[in-house]
C-alpha atoms as a PDB file:
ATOM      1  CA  UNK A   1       0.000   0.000   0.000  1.00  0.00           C
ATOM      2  CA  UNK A   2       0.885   3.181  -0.678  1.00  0.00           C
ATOM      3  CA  UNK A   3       0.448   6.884   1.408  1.00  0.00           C
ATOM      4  CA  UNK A   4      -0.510  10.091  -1.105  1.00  0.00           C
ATOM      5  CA  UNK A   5       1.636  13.043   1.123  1.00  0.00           C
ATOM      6  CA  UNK A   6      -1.075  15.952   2.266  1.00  0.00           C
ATOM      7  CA  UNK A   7       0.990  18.672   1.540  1.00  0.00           C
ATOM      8  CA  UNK A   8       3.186  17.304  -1.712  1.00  0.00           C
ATOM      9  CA  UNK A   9       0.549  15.114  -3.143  1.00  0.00           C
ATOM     10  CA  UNK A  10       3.581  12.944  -3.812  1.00  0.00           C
ATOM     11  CA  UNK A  11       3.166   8.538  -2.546  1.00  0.00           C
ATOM     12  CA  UNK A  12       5.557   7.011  -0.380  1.00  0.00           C
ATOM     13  CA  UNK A  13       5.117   3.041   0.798  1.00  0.00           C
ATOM     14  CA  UNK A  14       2.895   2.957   3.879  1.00  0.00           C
ATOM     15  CA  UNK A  15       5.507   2.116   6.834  1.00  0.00           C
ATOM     16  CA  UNK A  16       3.810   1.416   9.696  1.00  0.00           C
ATOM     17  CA  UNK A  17       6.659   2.127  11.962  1.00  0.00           C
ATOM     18  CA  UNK A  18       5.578   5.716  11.334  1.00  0.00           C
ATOM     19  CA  UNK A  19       2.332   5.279  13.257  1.00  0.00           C
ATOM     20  CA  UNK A  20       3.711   3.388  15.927  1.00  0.00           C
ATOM     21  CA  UNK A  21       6.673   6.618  16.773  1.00  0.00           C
ATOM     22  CA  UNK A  22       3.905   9.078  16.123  1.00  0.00           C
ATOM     23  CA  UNK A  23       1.032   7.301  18.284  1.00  0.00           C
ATOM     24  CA  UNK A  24       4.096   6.694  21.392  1.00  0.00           C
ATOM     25  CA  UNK A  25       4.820  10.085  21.210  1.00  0.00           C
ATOM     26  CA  UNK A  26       1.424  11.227  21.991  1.00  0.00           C
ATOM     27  CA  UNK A  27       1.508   9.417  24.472  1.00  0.00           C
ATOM     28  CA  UNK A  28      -0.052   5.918  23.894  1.00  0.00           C
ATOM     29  CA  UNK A  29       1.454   2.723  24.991  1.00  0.00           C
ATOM     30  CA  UNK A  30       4.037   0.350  22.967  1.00  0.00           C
ATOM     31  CA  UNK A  31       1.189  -2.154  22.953  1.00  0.00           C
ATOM     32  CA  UNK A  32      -1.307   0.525  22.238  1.00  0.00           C
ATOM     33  CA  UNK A  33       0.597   1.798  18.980  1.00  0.00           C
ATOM     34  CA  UNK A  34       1.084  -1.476  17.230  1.00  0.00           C
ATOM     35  CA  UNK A  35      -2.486  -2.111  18.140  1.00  0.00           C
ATOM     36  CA  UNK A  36      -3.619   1.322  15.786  1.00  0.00           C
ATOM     37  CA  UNK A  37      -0.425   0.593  13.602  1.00  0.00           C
ATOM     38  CA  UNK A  38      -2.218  -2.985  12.712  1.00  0.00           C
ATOM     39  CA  UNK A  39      -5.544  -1.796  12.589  1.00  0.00           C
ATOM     40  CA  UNK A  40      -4.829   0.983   9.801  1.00  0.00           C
ATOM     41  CA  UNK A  41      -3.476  -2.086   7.824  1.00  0.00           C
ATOM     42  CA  UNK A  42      -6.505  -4.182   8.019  1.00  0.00           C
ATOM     43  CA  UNK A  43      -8.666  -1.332   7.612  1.00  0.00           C
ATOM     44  CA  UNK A  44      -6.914  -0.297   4.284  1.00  0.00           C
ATOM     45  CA  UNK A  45      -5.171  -3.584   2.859  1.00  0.00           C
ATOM     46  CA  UNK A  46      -7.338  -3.966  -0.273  1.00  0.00           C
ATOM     47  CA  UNK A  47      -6.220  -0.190  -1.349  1.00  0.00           C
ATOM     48  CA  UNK A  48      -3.157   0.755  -3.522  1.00  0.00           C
ATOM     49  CA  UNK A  49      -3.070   4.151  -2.352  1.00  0.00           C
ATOM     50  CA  UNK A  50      -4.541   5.896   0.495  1.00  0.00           C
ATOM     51  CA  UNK A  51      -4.458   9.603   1.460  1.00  0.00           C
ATOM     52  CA  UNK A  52      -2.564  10.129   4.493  1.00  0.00           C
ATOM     53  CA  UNK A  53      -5.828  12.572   5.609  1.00  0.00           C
ATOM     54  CA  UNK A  54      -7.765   9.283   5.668  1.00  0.00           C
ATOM     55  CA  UNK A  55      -5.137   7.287   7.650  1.00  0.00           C
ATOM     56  CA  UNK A  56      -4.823   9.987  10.207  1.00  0.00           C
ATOM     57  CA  UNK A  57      -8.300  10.533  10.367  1.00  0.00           C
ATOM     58  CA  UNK A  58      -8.758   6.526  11.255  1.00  0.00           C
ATOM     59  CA  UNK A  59      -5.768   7.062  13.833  1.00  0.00           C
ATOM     60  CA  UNK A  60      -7.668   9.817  15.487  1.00  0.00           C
ATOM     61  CA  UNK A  61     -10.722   8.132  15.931  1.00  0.00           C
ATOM     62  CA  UNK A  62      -8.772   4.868  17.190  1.00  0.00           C
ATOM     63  CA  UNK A  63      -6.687   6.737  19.519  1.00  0.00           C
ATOM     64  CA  UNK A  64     -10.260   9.019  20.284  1.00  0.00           C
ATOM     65  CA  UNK A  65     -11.969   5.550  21.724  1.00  0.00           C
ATOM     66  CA  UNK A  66      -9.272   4.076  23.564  1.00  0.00           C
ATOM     67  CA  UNK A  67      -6.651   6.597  25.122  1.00  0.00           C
ATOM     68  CA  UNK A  68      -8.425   9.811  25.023  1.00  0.00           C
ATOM     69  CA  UNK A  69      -5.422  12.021  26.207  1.00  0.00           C
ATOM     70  CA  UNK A  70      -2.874  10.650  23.662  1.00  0.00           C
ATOM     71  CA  UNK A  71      -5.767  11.236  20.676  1.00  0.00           C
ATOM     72  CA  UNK A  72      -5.763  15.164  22.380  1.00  0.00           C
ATOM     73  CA  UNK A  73      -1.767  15.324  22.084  1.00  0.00           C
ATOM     74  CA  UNK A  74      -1.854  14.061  18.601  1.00  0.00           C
ATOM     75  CA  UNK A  75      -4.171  16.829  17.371  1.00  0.00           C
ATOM     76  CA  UNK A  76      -2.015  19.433  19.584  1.00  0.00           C
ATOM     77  CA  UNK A  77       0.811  18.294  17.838  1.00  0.00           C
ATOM     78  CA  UNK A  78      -0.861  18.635  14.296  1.00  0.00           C
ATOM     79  CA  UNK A  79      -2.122  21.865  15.368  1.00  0.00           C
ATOM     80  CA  UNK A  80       1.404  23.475  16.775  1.00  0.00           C
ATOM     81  CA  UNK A  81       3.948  21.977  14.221  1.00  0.00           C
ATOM     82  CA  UNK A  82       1.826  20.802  11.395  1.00  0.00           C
ATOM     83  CA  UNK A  83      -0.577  23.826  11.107  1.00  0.00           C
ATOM     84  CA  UNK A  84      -3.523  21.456  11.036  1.00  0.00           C
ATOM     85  CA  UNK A  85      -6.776  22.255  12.805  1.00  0.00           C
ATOM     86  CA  UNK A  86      -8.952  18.954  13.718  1.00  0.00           C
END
């Protein structure tokens, strides 16, 4: 599978390494992250490409039901560095 960039439009190969660092840093467990990390490959395994809005809008919601306060450093972090607004 592949991840169409937001902001270059560009496609890179989905790593899923990159969820699990960003999910951690917000604050989610090791056990937590590879649990999102798997569930964005199930949820999107029968699609070449995916945009990486749709990805992090499955994390969100994943992270949203079952560790509230990393989902709220997530979009904090978006907001700050990334100049996205939820």
């Amino acid at each position: 599978m592949k991840v169409r960039k937001r902001s270059t439009g560009t496609e890179e190969e989905f790593l899923p390494v990159k969820i699990v660092a960003a999910a951690i840093k917000a604050g989610a467990s090791v056990e937590l992250a590879d649990e999102v990390a798997r569930a964005v490959q199930e949820k999107f395994k029968d699609k070449e490409v995916v945009d990486s809005s749709e990805i992090r809008e499955f994390v969100l919601n994943y992270l949203k039901e079952r560790e509230p306060s990393a989902y709220e450093n997530w979009l904090r972090f978006d907001s700050r560095v990334k100049g996205i607004s939820s």
